[in-house]
N, C-alpha and C. Protein backbone atom coordinates (compact mmCIF):
# COMPACT_ATOMS: atom_id res chain seq x y z
N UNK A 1 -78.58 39.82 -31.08
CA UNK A 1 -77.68 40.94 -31.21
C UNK A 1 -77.16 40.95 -32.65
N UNK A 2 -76.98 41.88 -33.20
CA UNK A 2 -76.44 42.23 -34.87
C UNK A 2 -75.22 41.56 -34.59
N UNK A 3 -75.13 41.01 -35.74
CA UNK A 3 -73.38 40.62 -36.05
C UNK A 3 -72.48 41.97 -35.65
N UNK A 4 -72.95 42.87 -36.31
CA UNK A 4 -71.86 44.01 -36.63
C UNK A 4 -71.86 44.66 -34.93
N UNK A 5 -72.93 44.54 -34.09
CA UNK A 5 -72.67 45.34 -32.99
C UNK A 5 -71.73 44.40 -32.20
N UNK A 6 -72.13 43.07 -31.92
CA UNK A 6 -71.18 41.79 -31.53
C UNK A 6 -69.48 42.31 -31.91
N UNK A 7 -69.52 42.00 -33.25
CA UNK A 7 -68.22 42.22 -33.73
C UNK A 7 -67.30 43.54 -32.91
N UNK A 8 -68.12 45.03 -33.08
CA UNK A 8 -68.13 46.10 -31.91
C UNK A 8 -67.17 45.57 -30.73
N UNK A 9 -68.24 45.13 -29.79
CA UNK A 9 -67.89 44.94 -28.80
C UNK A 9 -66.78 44.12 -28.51
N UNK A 10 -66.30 42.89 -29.08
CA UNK A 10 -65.63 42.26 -29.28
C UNK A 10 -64.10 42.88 -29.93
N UNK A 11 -64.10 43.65 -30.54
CA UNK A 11 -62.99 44.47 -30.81
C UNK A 11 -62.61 45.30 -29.60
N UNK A 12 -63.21 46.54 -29.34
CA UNK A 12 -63.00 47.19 -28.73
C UNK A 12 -62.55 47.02 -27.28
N UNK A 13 -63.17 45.41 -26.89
CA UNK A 13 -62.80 44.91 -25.29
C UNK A 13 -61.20 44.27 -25.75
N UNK A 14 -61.06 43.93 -26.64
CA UNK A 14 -59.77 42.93 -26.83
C UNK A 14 -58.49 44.22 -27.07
N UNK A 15 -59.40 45.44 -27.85
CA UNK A 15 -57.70 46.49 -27.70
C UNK A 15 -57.90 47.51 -26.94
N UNK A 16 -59.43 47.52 -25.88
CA UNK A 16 -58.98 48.24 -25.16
C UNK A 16 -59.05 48.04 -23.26
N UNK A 17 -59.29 46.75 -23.37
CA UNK A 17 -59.31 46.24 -22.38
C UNK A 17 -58.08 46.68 -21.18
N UNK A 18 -57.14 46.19 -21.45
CA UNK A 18 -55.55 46.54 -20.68
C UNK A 18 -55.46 47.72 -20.56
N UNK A 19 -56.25 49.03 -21.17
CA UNK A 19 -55.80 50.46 -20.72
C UNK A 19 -57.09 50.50 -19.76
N UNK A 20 -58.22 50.09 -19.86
CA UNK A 20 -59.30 50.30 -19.16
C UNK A 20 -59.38 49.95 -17.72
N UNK A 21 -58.90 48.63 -17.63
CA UNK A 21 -58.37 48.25 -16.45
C UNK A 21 -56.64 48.96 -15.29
N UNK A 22 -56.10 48.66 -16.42
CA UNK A 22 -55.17 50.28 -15.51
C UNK A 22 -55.87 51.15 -15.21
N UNK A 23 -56.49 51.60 -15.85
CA UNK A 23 -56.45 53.17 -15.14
C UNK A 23 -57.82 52.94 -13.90
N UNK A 24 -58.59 51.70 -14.19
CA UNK A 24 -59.51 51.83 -13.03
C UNK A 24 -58.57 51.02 -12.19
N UNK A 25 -57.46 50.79 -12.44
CA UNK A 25 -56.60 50.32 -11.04
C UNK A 25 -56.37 51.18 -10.51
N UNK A 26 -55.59 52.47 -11.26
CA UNK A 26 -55.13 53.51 -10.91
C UNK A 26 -56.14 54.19 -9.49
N UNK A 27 -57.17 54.21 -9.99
CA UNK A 27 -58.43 54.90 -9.38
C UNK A 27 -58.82 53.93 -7.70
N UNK A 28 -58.33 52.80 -7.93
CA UNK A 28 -59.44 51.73 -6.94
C UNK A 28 -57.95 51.49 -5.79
N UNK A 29 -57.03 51.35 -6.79
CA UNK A 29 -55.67 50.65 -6.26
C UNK A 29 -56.13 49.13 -6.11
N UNK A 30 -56.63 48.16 -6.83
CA UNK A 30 -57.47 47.36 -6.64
C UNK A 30 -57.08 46.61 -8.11
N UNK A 31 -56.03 45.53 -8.19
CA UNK A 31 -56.91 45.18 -9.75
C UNK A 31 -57.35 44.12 -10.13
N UNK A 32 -57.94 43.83 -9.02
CA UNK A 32 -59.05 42.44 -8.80
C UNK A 32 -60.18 42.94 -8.93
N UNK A 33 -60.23 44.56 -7.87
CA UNK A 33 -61.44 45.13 -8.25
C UNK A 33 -61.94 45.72 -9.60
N UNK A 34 -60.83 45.90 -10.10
CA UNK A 34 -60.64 46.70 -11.85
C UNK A 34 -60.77 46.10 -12.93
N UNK A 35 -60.69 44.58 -12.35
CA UNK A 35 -61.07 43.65 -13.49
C UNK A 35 -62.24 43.54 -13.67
N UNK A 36 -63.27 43.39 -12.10
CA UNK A 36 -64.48 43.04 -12.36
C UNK A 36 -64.96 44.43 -12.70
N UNK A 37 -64.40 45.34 -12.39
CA UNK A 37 -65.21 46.97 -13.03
C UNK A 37 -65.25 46.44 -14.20
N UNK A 38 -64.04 46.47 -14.89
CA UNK A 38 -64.24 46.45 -16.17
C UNK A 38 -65.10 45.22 -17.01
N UNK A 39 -65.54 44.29 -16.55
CA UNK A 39 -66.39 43.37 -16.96
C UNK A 39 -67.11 43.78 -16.67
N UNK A 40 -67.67 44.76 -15.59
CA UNK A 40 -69.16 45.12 -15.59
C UNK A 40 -69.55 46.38 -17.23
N UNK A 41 -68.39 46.91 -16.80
CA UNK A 41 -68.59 47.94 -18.29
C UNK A 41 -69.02 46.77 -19.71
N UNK A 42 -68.28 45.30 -19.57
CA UNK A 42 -68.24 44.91 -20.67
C UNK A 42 -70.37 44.36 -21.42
N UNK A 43 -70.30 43.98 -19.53
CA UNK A 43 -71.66 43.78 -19.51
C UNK A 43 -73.06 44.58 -20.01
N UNK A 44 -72.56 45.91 -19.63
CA UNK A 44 -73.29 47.10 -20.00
C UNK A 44 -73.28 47.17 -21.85
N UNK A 45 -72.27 47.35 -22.40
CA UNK A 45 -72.01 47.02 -23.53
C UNK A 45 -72.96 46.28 -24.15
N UNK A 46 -73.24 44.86 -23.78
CA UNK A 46 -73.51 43.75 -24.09
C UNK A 46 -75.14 44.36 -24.00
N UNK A 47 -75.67 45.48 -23.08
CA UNK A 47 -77.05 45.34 -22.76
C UNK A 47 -77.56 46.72 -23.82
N UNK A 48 -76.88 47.89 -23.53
CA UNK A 48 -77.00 48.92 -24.32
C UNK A 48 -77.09 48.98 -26.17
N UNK A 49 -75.84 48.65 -26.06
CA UNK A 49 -74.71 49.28 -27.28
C UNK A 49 -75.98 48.54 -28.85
N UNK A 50 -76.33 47.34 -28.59
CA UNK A 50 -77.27 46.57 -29.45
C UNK A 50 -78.76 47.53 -29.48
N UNK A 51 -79.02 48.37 -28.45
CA UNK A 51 -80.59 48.95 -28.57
C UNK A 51 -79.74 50.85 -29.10
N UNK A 52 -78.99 51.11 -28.31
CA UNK A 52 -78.73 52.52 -28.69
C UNK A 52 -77.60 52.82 -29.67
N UNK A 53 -77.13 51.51 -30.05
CA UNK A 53 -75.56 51.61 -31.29
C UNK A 53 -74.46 51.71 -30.16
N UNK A 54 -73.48 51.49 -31.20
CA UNK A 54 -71.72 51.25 -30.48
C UNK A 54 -71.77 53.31 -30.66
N UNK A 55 -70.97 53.98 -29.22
CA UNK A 55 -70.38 55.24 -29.36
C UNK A 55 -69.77 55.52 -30.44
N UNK A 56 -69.59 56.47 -30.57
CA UNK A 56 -68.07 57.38 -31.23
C UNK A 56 -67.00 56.96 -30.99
N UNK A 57 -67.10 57.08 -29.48
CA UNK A 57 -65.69 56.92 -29.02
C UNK A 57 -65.68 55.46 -27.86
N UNK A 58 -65.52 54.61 -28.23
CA UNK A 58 -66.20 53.52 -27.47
C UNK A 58 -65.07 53.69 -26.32
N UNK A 59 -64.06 53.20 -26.36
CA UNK A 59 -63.45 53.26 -25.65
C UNK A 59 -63.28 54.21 -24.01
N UNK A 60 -63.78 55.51 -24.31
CA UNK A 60 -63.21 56.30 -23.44
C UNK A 60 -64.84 56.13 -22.54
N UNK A 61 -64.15 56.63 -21.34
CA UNK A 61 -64.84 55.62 -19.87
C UNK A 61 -66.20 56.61 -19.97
């Protein structure tokens, strides 16, 4: 994986982690379940973002 896409991902989970998970709490009422949502997103990240680039807007769901 590129340094720079690593670096990406690694930012973006650390400041936007805590809103990502609210609001899929919001959605699940769950935030056991909202944690692992959101690690699955992180996973996806990890598989995509290196072959197709980091978004625009990484953050938004």
């Amino acid at each position: 994986m590129a340094e720079a896409t690593q670096r990406a991902i690694e930012a973006v989970w650390r400041i936007e982690r805590s809103r990502i998970v609210a609001g899929v709490a919001r959605l699940v009422r769950d935030v056991g379940l909202a944690e692992d949502l959101a690690q699955d997103a992180l996973i996806a990240a990890l598989e995509h973002w290196p072959q197709d680039g980091v978004p625009d807007n990484p953050g938004a769901g």
